[in-house]
C-alpha atoms as a PDB file:
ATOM      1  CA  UNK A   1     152.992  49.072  92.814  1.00  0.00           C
ATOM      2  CA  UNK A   2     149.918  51.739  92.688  1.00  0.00           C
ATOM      3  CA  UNK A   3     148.865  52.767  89.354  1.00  0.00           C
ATOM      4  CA  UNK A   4     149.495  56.056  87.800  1.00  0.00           C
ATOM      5  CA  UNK A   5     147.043  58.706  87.302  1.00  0.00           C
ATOM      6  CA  UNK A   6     145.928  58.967  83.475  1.00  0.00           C
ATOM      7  CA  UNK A   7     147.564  62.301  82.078  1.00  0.00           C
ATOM      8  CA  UNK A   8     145.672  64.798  80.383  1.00  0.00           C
ATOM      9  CA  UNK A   9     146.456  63.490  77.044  1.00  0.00           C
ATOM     10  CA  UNK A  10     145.303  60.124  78.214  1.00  0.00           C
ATOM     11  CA  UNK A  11     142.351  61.157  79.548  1.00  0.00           C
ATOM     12  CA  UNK A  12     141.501  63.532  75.862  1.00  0.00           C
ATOM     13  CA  UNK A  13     141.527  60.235  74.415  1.00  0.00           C
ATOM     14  CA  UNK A  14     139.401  58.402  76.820  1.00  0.00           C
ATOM     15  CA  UNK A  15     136.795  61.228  76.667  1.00  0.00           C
ATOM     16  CA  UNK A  16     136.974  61.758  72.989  1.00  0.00           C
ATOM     17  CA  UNK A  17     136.235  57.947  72.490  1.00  0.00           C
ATOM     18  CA  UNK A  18     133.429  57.271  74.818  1.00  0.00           C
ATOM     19  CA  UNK A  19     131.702  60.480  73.432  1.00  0.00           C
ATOM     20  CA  UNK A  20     132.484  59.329  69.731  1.00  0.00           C
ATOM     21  CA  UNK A  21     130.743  56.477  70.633  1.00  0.00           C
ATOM     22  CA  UNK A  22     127.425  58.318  71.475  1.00  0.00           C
ATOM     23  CA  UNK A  23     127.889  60.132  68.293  1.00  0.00           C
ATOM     24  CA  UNK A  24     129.237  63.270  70.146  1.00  0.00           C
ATOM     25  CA  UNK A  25     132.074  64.967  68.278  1.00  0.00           C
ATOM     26  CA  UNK A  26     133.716  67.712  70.358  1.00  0.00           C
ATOM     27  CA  UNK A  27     135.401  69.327  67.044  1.00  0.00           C
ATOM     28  CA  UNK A  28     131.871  70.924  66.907  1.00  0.00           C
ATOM     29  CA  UNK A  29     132.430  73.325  69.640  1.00  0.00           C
ATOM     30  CA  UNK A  30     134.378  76.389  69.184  1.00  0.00           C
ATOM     31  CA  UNK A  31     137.814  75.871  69.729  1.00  0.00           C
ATOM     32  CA  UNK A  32     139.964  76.439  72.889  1.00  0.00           C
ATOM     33  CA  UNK A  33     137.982  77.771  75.805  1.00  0.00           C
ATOM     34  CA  UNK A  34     136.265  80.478  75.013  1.00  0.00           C
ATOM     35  CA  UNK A  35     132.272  80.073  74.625  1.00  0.00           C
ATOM     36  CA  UNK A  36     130.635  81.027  71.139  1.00  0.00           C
ATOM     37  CA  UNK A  37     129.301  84.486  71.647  1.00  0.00           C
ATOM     38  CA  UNK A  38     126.345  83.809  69.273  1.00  0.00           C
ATOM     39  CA  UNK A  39     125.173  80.272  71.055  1.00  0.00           C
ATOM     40  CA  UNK A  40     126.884  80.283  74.199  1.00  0.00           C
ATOM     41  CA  UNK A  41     128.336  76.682  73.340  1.00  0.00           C
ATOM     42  CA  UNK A  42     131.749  76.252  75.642  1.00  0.00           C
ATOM     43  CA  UNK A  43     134.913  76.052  73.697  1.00  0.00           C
ATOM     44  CA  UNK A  44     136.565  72.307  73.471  1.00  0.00           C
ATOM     45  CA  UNK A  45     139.169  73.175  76.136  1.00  0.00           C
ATOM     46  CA  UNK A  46     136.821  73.974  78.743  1.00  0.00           C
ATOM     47  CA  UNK A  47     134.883  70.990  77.869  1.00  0.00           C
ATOM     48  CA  UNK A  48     137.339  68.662  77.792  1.00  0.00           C
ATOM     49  CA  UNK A  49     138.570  70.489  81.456  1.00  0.00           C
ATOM     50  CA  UNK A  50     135.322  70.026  83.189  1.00  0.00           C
ATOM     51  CA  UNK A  51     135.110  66.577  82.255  1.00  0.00           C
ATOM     52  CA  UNK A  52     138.512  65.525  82.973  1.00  0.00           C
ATOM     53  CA  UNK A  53     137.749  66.974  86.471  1.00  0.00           C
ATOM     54  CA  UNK A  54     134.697  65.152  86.586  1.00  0.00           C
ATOM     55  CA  UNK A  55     136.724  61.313  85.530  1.00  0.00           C
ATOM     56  CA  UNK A  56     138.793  62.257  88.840  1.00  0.00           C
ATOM     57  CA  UNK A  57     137.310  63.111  91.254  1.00  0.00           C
ATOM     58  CA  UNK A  58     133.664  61.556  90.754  1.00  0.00           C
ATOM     59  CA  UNK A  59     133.978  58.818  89.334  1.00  0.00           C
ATOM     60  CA  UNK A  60     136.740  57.217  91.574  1.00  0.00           C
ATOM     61  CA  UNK A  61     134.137  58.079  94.706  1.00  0.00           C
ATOM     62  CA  UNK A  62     131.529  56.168  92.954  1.00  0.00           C
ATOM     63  CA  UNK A  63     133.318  53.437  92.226  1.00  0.00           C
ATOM     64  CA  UNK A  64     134.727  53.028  95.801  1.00  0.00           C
ATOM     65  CA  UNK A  65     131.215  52.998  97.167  1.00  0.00           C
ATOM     66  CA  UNK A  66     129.587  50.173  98.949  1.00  0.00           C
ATOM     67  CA  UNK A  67     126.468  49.940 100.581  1.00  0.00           C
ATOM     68  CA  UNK A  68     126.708  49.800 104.800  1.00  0.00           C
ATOM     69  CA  UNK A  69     126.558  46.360 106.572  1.00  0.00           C
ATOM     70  CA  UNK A  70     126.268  45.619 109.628  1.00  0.00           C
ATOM     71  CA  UNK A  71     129.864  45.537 111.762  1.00  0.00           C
ATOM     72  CA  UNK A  72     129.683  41.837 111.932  1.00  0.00           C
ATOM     73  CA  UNK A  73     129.598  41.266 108.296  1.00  0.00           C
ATOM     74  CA  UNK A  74     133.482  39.715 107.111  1.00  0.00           C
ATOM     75  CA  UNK A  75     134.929  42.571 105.059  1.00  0.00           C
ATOM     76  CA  UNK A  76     134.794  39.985 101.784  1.00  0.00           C
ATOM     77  CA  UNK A  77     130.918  39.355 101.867  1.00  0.00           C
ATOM     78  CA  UNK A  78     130.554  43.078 102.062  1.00  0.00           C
ATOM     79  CA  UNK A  79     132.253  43.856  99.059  1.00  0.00           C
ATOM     80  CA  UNK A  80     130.135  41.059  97.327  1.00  0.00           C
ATOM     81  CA  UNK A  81     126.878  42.468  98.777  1.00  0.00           C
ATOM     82  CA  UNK A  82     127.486  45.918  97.279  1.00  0.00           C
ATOM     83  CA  UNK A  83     127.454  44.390  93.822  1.00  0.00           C
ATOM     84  CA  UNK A  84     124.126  43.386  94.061  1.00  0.00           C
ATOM     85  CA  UNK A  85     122.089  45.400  91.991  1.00  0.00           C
ATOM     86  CA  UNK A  86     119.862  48.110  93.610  1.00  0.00           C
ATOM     87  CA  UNK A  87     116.047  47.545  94.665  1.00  0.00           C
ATOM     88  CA  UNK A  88     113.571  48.677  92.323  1.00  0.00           C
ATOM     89  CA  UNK A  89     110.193  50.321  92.488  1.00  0.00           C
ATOM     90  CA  UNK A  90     108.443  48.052  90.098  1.00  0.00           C
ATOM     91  CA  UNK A  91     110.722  45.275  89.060  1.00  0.00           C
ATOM     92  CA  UNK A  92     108.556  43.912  86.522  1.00  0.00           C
ATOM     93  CA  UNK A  93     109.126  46.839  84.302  1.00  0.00           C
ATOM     94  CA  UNK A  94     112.851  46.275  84.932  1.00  0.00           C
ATOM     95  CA  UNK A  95     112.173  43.049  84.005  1.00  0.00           C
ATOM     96  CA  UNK A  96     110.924  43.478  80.666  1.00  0.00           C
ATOM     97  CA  UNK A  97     113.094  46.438  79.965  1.00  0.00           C
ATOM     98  CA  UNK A  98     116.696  43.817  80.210  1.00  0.00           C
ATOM     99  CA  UNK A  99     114.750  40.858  78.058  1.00  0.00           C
ATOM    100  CA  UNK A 100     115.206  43.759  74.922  1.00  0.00           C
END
């Protein structure tokens, strides 16, 4: 059985959450979806819209990604090759950053 989609009111929550987390309160924007006229800020509506949008369509296409392989490669090792983590430039710096 596939999974259902979130629903909008799911996805309010989800949103609300993970920016409550950061210490982002969306009751600080104007209400519905107009933008403020003196600061330009977008309304919570629009907002929560855009980002919604964003949890859809975005992030489902990044999470499907995996990095190419050659044909030969068995369909399982691929899928544990694309979890590797990326190259970096200067991995010592990485290094030290993770040990904090």
């Amino acid at each position: 059985m596939a999974p259902t989609p979130p629903t909008d009111a799911e996805l309010n929550t989800l949103i609300r959450a993970r920016l409550a987390a950061l210490g982002i309160d969306l009751d600080q924007l104007p209400p519905g979806s107009t933008p403020d006229p003196e600061t330009g800020s977008p309304g919570q509506d629009s907002v929560l819209a855009s980002l919604r949008s964003f949890l859809r369509g975005t992030v489902a296409t990044l999470a499907a990604y995996q990095l190419p392989v050659s044909g030969a490669t068995d369909p399982e090792v691929a899928k544990a090759l694309s979890q590797q983590h990326a190259p970096v430039l200067y991995p010592a710096n990485s290094t030290e950053w993770r040990k904090a």
